[in-house]
Protein backbone atom coordinates (compact mmCIF):
# COMPACT_ATOMS: atom_id res chain seq x y z
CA UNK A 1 0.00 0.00 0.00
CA UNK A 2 2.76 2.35 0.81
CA UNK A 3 4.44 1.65 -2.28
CA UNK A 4 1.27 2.88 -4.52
CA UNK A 5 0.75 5.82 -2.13
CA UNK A 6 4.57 7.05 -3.19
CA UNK A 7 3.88 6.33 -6.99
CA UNK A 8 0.45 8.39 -6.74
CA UNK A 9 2.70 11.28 -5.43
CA UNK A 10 4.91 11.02 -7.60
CA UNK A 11 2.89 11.14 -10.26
CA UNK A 12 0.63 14.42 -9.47
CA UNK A 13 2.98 17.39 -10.49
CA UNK A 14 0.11 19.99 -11.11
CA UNK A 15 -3.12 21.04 -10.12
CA UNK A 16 -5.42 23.11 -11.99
CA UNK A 17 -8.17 25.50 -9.87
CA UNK A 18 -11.41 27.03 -11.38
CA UNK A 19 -11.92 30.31 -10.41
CA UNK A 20 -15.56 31.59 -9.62
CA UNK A 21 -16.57 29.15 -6.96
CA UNK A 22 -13.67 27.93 -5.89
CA UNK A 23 -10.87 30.41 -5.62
CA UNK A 24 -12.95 33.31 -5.57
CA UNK A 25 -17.29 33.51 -4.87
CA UNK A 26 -19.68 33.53 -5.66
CA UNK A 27 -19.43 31.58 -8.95
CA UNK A 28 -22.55 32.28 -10.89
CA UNK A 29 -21.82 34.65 -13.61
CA UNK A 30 -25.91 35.40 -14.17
CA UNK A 31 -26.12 35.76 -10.53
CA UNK A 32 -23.54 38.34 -10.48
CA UNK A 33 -25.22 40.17 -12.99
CA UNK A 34 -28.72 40.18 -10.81
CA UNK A 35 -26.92 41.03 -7.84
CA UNK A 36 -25.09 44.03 -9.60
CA UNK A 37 -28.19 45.34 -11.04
CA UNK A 38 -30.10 45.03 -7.60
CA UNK A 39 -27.38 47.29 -6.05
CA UNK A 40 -27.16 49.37 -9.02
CA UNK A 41 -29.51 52.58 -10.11
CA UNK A 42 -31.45 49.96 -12.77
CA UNK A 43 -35.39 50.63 -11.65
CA UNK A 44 -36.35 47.78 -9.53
CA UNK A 45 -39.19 47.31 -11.01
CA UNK A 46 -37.68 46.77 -14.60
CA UNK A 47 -35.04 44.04 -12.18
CA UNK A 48 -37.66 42.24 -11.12
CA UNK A 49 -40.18 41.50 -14.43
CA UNK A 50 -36.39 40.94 -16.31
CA UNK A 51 -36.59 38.15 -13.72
CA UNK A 52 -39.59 36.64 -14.54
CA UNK A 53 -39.18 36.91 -18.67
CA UNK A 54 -37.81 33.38 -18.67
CA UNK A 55 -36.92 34.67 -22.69
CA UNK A 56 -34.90 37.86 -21.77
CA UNK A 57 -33.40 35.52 -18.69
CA UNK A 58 -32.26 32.87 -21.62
CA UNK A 59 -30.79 35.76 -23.79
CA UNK A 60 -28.61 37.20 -21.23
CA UNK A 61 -26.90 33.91 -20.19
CA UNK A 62 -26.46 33.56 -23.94
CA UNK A 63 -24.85 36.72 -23.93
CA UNK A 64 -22.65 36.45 -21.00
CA UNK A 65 -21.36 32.99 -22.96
CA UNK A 66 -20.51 34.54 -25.68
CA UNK A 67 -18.43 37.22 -24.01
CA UNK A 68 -17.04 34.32 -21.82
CA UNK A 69 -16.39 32.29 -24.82
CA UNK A 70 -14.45 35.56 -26.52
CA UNK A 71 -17.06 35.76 -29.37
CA UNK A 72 -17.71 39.22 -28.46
CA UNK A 73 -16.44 42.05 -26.63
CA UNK A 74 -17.49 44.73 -23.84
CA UNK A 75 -18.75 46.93 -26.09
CA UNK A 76 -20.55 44.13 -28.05
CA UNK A 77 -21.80 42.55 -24.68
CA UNK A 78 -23.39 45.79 -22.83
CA UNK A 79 -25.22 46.58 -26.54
CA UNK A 80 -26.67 43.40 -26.84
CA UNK A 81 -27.83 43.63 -22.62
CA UNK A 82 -29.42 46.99 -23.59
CA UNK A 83 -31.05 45.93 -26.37
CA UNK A 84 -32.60 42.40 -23.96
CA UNK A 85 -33.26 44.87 -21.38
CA UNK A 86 -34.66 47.93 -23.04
CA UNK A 87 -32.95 50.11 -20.89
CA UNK A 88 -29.91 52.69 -21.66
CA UNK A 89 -28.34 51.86 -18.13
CA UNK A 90 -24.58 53.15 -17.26
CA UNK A 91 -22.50 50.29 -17.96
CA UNK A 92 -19.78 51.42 -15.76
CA UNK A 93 -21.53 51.04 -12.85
CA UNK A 94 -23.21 47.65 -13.49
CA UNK A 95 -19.41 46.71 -14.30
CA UNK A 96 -17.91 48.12 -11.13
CA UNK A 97 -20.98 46.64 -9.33
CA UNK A 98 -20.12 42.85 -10.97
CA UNK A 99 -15.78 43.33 -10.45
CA UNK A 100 -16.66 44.60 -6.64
CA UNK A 101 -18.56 41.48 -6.09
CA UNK A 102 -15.83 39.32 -6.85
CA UNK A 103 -13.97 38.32 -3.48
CA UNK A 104 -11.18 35.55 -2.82
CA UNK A 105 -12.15 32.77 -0.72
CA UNK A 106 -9.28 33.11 1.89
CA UNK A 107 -8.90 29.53 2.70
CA UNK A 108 -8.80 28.18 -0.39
CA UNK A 109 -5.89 30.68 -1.65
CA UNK A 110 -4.02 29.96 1.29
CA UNK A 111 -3.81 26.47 -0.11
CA UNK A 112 -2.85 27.55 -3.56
CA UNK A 113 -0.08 29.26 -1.79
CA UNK A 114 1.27 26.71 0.26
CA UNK A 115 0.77 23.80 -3.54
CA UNK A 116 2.65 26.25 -5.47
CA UNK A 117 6.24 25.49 -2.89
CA UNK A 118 5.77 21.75 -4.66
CA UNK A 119 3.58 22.08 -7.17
CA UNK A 120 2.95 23.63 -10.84
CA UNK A 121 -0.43 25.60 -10.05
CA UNK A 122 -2.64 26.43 -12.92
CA UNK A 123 -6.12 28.38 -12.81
CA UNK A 124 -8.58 27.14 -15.90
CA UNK A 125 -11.49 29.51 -16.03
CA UNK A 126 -14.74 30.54 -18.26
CA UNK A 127 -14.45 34.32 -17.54
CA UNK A 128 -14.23 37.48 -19.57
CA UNK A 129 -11.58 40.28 -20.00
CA UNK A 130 -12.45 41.40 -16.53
CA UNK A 131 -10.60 38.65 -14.74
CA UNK A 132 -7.63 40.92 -15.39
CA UNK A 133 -9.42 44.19 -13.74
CA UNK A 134 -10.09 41.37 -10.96
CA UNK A 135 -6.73 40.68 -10.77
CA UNK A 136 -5.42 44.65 -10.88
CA UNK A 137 -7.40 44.59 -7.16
CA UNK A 138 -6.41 41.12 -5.77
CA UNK A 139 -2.82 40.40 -7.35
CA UNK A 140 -3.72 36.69 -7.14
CA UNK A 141 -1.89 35.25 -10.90
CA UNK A 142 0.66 35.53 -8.77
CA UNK A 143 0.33 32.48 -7.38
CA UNK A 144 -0.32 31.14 -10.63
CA UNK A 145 1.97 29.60 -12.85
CA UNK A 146 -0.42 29.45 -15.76
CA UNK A 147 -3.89 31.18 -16.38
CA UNK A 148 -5.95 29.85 -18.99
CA UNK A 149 -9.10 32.46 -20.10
CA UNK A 150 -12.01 31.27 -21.81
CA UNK A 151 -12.02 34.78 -23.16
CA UNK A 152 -8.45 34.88 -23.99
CA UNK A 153 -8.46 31.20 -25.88
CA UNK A 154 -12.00 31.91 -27.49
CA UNK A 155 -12.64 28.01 -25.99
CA UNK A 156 -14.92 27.11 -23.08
CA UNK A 157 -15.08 24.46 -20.40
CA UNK A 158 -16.30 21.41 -20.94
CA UNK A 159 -14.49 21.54 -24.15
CA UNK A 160 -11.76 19.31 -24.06
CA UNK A 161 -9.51 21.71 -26.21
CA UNK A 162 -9.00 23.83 -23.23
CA UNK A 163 -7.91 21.39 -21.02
CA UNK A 164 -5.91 19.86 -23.24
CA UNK A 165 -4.51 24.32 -24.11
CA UNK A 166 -3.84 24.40 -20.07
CA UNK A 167 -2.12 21.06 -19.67
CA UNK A 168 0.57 21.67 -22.71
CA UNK A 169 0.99 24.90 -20.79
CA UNK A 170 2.08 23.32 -18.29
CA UNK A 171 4.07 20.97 -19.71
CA UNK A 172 2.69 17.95 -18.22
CA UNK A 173 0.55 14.86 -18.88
CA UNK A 174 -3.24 14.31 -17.87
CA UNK A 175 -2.36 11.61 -15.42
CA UNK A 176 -0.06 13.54 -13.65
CA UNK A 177 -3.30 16.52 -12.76
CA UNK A 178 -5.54 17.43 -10.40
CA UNK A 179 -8.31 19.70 -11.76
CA UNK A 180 -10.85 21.43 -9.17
CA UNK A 181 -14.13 22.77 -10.47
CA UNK A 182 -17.65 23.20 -8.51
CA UNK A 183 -19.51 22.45 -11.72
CA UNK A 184 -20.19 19.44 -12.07
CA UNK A 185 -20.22 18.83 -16.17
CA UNK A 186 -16.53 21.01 -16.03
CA UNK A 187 -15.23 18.39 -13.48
CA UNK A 188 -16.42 14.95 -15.79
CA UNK A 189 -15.10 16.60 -18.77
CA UNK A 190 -11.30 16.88 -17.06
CA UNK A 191 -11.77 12.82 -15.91
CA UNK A 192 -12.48 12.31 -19.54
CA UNK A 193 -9.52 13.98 -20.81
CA UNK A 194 -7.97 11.26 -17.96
CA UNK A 195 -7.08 13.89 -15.42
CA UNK A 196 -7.72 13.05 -11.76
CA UNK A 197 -10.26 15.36 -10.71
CA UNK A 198 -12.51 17.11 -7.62
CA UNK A 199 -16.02 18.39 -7.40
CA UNK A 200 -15.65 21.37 -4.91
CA UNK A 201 -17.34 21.67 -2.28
CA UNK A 202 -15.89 23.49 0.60
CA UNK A 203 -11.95 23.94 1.46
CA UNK A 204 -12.08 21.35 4.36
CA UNK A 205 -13.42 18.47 1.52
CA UNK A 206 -10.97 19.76 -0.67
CA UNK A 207 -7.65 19.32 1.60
CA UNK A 208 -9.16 15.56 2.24
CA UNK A 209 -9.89 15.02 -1.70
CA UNK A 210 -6.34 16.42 -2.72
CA UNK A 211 -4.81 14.24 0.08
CA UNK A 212 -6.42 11.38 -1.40
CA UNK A 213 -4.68 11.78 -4.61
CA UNK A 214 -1.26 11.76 -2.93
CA UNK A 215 -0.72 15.27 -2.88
CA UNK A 216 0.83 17.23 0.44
CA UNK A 217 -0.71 19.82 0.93
């Protein structure tokens, strides 16, 4: 038993973090959105029957994959939310409202700290060109040694070509991963490209999982 213990370590030489949800919360893109209008000047009113068009609701998280994806850009994105909305609303706001929401779970980037002394560290995320303006206020690629954009690659989770993108960044094999994702459909997708992977739940599950893979952390 010891013996396969020391191969599994051996083997894991890199583990790969989402980031909404895991490193930083909440994860929901579309519920960042409702939570930024909510705080924003957009008339409640307008907030709340957006809500309940389940049409305009399906249009916006098209829209927010498409900037995700890279298909568009800002400018492209807030004209097609206007035009869904009806509304000539000051983008700047709703996008200081959605950037400000964006916080770093503490416990789980103390344990990308303390992987990166042994480890190569990767984050693998379905974001936009704000992650960057995220990371102006937080510093956190830091701790990073490669971050992989949806927006950037103009590929998104579950796709395999994106972890297959992150992993030749890395330079290593599938095999030798751990990928972390609290979506469930993002975490079978990295088994079937034969990483070793986690559904996340919480950081106290996730020290356990990772230690059940061999790695010290």
């Amino acid at each position: 038993m010891l013996k396969i213990c020391l191969w599994v370590m051996r083997m894991i030489r890199a583990i790969i973090f989402d980031f909404g949800g895991v490193c930083f919360y909440p994860g929901n893109t579309n519920q960042i959105i409702k939570e930024a209008l909510f705080n924003s000047n957009f008339p409640k009113m307008k907030i709340l029957l957006l809500l309940l068009d389940f049409r305009k609701r399906k249009l916006i998280k098209e829209a927010v994959k498409e900037f995700n994806s890279g298909l568009i850009d800002d400018k492209s994105f807030w004209k097609k939310i206007k035009k869904i909305t009806k509304y000539d609303f000051d983008e700047r706001e709703i996008k200081e409202n959605i950037i400000s929401l964006n916080k770093p779970i503490n416990r789980v980037m103390h344990i990308i700290k303390r992987l990166k002394k042994k480890y190569k560290v990767g984050l693998l995320t379905n974001n936009n060109s704000w992650l960057d303006e995220i990371n102006q206020r937080y510093n956190f690629y830091q701790y990073f040694d490669v971050v992989v954009n949806s927006f950037d690659v103009k590929i998104s989770k579950p796709s395999e070509k994106i972890y297959k993108i992150t992993l030749k960044r890395l330079s290593v094999k599938p095999d030798e991963v751990v990928f972390i994702d609290d979506k469930k459909e993002n975490v079978v997708a990295a088994i079937r490209v034969g990483m070793k992977a986690i559904h996340y739940k919480n950081p106290e599950k996730l020290i356990k999982e990772l230690r059940s893979f061999g790695v010290e952390v």
